[in-house]
C-alpha atoms as a PDB file:
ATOM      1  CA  UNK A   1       0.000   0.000   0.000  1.00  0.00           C
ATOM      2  CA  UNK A   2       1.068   3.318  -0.789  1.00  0.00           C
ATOM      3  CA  UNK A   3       1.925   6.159   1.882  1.00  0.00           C
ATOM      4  CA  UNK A   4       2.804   8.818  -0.417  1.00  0.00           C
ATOM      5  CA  UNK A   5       1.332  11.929  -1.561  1.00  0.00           C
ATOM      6  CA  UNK A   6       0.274  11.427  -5.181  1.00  0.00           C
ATOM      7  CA  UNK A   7      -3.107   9.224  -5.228  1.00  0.00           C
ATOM      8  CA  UNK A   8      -4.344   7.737  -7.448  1.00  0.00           C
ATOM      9  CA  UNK A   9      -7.865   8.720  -6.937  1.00  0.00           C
ATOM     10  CA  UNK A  10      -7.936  12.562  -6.799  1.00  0.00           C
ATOM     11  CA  UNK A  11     -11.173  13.132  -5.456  1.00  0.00           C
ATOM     12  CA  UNK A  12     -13.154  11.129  -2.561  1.00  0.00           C
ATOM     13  CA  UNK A  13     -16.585  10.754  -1.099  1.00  0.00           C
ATOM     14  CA  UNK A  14     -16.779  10.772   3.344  1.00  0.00           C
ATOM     15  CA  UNK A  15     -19.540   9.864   4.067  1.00  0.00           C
ATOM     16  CA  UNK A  16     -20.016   9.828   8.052  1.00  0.00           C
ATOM     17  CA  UNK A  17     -16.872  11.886   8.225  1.00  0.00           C
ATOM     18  CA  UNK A  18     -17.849  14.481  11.454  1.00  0.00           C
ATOM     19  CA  UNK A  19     -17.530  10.723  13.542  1.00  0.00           C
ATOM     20  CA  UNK A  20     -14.636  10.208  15.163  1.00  0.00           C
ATOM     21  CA  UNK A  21     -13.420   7.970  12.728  1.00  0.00           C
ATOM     22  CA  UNK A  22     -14.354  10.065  10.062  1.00  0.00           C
ATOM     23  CA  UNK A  23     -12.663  13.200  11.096  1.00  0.00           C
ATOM     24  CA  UNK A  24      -9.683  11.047  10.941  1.00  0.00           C
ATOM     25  CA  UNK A  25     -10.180   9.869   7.418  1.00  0.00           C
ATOM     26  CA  UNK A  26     -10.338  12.884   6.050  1.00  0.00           C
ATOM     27  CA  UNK A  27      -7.361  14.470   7.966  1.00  0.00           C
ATOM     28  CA  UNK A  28      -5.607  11.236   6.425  1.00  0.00           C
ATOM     29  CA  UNK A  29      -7.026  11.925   2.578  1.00  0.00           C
ATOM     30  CA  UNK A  30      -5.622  15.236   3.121  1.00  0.00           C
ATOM     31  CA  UNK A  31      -2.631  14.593   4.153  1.00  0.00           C
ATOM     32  CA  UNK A  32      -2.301  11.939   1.365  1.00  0.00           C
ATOM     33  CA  UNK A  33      -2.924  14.409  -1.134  1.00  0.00           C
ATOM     34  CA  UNK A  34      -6.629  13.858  -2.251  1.00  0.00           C
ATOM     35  CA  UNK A  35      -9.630  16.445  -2.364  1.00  0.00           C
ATOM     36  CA  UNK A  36     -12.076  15.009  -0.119  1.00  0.00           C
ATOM     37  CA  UNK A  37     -16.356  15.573  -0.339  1.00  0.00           C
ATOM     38  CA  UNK A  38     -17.294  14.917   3.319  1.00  0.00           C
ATOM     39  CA  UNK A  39     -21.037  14.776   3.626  1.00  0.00           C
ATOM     40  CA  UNK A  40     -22.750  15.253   7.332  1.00  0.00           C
ATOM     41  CA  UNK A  41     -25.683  16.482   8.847  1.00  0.00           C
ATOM     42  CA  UNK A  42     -23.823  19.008  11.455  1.00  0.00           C
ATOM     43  CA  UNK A  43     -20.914  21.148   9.028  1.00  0.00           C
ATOM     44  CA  UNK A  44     -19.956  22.430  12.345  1.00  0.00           C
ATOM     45  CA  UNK A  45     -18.626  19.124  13.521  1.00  0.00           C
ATOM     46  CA  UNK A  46     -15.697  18.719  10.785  1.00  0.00           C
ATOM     47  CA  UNK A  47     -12.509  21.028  10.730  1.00  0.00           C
ATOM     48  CA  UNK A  48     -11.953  23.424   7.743  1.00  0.00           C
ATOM     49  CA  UNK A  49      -9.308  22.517   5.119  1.00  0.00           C
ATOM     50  CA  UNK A  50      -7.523  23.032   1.920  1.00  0.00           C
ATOM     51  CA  UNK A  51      -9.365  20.714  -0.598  1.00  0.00           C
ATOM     52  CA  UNK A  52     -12.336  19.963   1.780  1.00  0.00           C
ATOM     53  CA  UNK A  53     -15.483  20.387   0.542  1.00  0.00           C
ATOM     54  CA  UNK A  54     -18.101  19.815   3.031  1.00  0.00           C
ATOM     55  CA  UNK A  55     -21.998  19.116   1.935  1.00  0.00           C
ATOM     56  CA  UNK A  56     -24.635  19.081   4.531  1.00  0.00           C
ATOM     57  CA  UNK A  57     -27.072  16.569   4.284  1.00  0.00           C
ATOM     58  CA  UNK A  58     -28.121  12.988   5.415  1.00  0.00           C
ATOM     59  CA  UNK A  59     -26.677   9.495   3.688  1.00  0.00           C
ATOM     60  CA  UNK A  60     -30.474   8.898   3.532  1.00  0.00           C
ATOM     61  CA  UNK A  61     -31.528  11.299   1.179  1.00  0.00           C
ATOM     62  CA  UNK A  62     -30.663  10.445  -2.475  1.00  0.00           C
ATOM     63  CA  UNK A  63     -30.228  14.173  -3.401  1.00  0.00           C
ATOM     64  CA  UNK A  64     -27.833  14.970  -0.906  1.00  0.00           C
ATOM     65  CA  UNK A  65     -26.189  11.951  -1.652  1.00  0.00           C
ATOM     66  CA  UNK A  66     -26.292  12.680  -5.447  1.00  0.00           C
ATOM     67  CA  UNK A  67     -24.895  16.661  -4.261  1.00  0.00           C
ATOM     68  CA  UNK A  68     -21.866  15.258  -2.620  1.00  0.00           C
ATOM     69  CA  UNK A  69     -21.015  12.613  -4.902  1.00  0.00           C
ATOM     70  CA  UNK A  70     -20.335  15.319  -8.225  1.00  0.00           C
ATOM     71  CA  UNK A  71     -16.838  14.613  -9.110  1.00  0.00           C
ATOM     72  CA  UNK A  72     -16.012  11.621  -6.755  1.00  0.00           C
ATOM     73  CA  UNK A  73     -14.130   8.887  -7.877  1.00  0.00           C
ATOM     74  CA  UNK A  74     -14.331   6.587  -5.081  1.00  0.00           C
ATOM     75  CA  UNK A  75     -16.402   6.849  -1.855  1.00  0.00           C
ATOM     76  CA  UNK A  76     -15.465   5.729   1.769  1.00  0.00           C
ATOM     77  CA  UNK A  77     -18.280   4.624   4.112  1.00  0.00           C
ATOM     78  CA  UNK A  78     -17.408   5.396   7.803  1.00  0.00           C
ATOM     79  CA  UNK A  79     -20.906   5.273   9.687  1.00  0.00           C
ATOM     80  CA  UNK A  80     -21.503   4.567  13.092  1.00  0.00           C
ATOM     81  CA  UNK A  81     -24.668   3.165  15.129  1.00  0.00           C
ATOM     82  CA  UNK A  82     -24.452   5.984  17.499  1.00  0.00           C
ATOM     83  CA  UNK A  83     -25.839   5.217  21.184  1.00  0.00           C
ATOM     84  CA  UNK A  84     -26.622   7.393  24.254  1.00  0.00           C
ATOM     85  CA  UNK A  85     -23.422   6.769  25.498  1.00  0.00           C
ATOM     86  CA  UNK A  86     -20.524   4.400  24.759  1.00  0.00           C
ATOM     87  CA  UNK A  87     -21.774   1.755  27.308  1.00  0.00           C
ATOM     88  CA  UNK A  88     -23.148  -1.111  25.085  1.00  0.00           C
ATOM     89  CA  UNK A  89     -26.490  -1.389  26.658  1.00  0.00           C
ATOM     90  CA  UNK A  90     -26.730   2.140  26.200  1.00  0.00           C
ATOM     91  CA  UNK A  91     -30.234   3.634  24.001  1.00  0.00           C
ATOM     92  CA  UNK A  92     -29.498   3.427  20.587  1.00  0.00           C
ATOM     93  CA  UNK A  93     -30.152   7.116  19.216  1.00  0.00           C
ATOM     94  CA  UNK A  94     -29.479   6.657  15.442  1.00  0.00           C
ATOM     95  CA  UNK A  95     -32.224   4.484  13.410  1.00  0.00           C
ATOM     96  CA  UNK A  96     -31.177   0.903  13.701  1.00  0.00           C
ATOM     97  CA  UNK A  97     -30.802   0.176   9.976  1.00  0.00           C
ATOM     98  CA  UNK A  98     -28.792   3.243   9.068  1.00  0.00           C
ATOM     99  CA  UNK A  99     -25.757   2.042   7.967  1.00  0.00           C
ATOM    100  CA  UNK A 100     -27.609  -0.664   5.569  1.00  0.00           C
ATOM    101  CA  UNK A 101     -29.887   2.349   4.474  1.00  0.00           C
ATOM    102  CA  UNK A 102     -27.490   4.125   3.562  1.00  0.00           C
ATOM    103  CA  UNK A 103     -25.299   1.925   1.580  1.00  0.00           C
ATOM    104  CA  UNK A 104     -28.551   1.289  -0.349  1.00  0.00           C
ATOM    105  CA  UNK A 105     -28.893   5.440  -1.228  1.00  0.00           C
ATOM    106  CA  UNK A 106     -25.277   5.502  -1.819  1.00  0.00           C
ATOM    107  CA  UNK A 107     -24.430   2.033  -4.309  1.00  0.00           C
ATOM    108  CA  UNK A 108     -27.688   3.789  -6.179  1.00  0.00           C
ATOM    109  CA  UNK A 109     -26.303   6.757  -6.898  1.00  0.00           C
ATOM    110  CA  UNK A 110     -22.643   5.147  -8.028  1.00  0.00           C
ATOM    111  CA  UNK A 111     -24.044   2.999 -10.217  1.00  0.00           C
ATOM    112  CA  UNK A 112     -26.391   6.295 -12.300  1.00  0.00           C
ATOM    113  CA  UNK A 113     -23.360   8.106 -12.344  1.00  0.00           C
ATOM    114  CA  UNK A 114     -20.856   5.208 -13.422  1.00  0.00           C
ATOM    115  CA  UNK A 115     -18.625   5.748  -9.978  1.00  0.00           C
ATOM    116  CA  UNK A 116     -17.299   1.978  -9.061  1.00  0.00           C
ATOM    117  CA  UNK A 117     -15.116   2.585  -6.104  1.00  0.00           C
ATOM    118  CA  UNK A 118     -16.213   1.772  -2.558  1.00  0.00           C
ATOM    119  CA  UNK A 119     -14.829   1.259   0.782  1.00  0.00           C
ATOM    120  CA  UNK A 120     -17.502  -0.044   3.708  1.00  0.00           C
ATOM    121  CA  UNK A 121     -15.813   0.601   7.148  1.00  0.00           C
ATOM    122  CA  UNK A 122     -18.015  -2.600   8.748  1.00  0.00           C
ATOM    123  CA  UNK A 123     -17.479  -4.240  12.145  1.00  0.00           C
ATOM    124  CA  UNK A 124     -15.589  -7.531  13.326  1.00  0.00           C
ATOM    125  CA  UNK A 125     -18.311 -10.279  13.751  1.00  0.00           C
ATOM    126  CA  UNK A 126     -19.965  -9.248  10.762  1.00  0.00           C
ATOM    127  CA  UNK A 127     -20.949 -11.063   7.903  1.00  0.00           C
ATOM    128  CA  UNK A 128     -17.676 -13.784   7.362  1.00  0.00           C
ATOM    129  CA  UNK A 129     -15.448 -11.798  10.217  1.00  0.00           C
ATOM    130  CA  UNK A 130     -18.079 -13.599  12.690  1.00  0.00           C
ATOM    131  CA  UNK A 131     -15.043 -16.428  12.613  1.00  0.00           C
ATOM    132  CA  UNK A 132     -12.599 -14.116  13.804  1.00  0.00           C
ATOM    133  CA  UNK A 133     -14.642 -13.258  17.585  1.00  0.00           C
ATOM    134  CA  UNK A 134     -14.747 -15.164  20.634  1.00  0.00           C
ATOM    135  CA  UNK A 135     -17.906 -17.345  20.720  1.00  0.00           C
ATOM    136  CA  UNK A 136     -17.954 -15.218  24.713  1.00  0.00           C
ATOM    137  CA  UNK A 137     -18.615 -12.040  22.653  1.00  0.00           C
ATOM    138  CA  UNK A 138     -20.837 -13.653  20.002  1.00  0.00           C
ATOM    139  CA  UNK A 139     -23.426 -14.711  23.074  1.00  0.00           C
ATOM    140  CA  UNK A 140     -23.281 -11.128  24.504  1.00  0.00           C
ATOM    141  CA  UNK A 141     -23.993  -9.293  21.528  1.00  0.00           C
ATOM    142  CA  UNK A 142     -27.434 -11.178  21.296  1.00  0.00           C
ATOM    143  CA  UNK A 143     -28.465  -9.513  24.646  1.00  0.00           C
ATOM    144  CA  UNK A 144     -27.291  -5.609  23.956  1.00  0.00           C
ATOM    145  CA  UNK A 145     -27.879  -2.949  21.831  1.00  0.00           C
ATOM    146  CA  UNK A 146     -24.768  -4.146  19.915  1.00  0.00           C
ATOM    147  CA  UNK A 147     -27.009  -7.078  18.469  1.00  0.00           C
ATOM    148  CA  UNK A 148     -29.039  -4.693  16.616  1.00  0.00           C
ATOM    149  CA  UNK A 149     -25.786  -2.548  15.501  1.00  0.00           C
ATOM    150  CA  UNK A 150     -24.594  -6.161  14.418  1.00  0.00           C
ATOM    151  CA  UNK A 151     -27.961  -7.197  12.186  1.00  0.00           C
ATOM    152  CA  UNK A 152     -27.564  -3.106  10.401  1.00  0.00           C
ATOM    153  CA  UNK A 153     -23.574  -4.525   9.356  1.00  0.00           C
ATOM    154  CA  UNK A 154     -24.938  -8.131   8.301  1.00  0.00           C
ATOM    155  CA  UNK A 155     -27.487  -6.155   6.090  1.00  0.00           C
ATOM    156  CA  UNK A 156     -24.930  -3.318   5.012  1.00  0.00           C
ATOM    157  CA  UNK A 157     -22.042  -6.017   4.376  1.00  0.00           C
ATOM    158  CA  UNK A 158     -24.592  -8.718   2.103  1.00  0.00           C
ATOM    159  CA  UNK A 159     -25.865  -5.375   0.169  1.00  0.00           C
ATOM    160  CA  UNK A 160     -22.957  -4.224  -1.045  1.00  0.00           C
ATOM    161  CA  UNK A 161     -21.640  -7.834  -1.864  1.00  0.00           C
ATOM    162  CA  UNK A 162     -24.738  -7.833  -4.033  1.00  0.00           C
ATOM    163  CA  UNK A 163     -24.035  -4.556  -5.647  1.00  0.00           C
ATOM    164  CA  UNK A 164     -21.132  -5.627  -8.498  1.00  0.00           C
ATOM    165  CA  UNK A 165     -19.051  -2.386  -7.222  1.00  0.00           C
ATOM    166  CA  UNK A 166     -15.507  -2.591  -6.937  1.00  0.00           C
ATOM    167  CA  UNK A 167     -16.454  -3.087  -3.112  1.00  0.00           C
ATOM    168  CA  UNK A 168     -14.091  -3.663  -0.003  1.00  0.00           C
ATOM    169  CA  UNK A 169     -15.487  -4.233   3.600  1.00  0.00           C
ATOM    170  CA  UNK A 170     -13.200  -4.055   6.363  1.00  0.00           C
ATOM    171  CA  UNK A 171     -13.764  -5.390   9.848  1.00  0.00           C
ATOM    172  CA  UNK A 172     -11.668  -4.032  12.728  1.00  0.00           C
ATOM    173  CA  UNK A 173     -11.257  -5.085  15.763  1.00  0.00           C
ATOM    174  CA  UNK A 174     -11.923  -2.912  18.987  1.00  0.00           C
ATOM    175  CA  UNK A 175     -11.752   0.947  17.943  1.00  0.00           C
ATOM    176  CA  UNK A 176      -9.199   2.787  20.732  1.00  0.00           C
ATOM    177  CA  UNK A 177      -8.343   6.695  20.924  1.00  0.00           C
ATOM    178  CA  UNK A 178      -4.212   5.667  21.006  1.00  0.00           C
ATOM    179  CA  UNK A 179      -2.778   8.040  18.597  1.00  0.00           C
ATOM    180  CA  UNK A 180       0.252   5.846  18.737  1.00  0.00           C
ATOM    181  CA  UNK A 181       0.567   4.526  15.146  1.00  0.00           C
ATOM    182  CA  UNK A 182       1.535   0.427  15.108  1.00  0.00           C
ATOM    183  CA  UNK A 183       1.381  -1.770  12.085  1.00  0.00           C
ATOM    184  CA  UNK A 184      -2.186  -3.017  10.698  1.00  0.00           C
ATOM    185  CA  UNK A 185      -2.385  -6.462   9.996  1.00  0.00           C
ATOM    186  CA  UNK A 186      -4.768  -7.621   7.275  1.00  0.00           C
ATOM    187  CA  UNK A 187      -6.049 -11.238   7.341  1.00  0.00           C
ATOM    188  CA  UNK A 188      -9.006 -12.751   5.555  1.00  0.00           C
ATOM    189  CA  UNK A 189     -12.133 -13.168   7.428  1.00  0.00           C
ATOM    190  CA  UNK A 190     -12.472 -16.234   9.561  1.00  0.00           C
ATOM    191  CA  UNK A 191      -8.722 -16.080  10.770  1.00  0.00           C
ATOM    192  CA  UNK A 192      -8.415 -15.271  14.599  1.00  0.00           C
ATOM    193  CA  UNK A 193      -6.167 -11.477  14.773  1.00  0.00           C
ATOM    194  CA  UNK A 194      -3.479 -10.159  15.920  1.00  0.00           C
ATOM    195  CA  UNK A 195      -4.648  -8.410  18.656  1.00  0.00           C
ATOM    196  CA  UNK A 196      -8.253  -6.966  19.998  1.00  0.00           C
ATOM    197  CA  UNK A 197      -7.783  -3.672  19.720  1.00  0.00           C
ATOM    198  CA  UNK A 198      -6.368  -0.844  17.458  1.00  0.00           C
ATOM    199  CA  UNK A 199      -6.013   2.607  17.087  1.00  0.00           C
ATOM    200  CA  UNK A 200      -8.804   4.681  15.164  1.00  0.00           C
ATOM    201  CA  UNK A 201      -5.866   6.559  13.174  1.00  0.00           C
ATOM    202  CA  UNK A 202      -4.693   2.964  11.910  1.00  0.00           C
ATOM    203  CA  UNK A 203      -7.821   2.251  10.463  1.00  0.00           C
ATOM    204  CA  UNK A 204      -8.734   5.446   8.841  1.00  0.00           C
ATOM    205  CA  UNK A 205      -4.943   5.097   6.912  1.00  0.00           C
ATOM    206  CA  UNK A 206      -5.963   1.909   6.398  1.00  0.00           C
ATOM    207  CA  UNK A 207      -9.312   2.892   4.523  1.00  0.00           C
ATOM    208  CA  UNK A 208      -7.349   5.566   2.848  1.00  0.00           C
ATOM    209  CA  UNK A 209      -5.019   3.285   1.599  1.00  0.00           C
ATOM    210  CA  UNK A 210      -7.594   0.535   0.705  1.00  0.00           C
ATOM    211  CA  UNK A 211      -9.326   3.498  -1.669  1.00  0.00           C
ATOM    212  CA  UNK A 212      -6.293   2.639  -4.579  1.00  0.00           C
ATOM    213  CA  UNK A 213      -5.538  -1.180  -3.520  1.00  0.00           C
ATOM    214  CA  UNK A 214      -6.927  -3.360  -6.607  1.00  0.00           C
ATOM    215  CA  UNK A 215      -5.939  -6.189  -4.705  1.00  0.00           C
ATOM    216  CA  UNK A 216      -8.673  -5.394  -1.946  1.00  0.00           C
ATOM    217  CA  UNK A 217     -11.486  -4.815  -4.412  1.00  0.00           C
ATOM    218  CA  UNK A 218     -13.615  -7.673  -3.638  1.00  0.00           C
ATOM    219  CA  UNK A 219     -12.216  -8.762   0.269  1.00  0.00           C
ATOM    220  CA  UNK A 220     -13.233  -8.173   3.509  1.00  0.00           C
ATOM    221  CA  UNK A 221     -10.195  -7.960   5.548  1.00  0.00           C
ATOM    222  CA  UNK A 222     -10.080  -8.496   9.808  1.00  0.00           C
ATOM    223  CA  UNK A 223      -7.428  -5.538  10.297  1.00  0.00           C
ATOM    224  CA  UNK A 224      -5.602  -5.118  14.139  1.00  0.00           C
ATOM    225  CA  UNK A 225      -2.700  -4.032  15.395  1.00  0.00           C
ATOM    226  CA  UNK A 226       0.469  -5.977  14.841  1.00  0.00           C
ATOM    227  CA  UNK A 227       3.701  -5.844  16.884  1.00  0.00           C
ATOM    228  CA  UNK A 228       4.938  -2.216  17.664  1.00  0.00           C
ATOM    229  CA  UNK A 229       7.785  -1.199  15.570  1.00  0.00           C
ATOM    230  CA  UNK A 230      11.253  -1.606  17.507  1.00  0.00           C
END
């Protein structure tokens, strides 16, 4: 994967970039050299920048999909299942089939303007990543709100496998504010990782990176953190 500053794609689609992930991603674009469309419901929520273009709308709404998408050439997908709080059992606030919604609205408008491109951030236990999670964790999601988070990824990942895009879906394992960069292991879906937890600024340069990866166009990689560099 490439870590320099000419991309290959020029121009990129956020959408669910004022999330914590998000904001990452598109610092990370930046950085990389792309232009970067970030489309959100609250402009407030995303830091200014050269080359940002920020939309306000929801991932719902074909037309503000359809706004944000002129002159993308590939789109990352960064949604979240947002809750009251960050306890698990916590109210879920967003509508519980969001993120499935939403790749719906999007893959629709890529395919009616010819756009291929896509890059699902999903969750580990979904769809064949399921493999890679302790059958303890697999029981407790059934009895918290992360069981309906889980059945919006099943639906989101099985869409866009359906959809005949140049798709990827990555799976991470437990998101953590470390700002510590380590390096991301990739392994297929099913295999157990490297570790449990990794950094959210791993796998937004992993999504970036992903973006111009032919070799991921059609995978669903488990990414974690690997052994810190010496």
């Amino acid at each position: 994967m490439f870590d320099d500053l000419e991309a290959t794609v020029a121009q990129l689609l956020v959408i669910g970039g004022s999330g914590r992930t998000g904001r990452l991603i598109i610092s990370e674009a930046l950085r990389r050299g792309h232009s970067v469309t970030a489309l959100v419901r609250d402009p407030a929520a995303v830091v200014p920048g050269d080359r940002l273009t920020v939309v306000q709308g929801s991932p719902l709404r074909s037309e503000d999909v359809e706004e944000a998408m002129r002159g993308a050439q590939a789109v990352i997908i960064a949604l979240s299942n947002i809750g009251s709080s960050d306890w698990p059992w916590a109210r879920q606030v967003s509508p519980p089939d969001l993120i499935s919604n939403a790749v719906r609205v999007v893959t629709d408008a890529m395919r009616s303007r010819g756009l291929r491109r896509i890059v699902l951030l999903s969750a580990l236990g979904a769809g064949e990543s399921v493999q890679s999670v302790p059958a303890g964790l697999r029981w407790a999601t059934h009895f918290l709100r992360l069981g309906t988070v889980y059945a919006d990824h099943e639906q989101a990942d099985a869409f866009l496998r359906r959809s005949e895009l140049d798709w990827t879906i990555v799976h991470p394992t437990v998101l953590s504010a470390s700002d510590a960069r380590r390096p991301v292991v990739s392994s297929p879906p099913g295999s157990w990782p490297s570790s449990l937890r990794i950094p959210r600024c791993d796998v937004a340069a992993f999504l970036v990176d992903a973006v111009d990866d032919e070799d991921l166009i059609g995978s669903a990689p488990v990414i974690s953190s690997g052994p810190r560099r010496s």
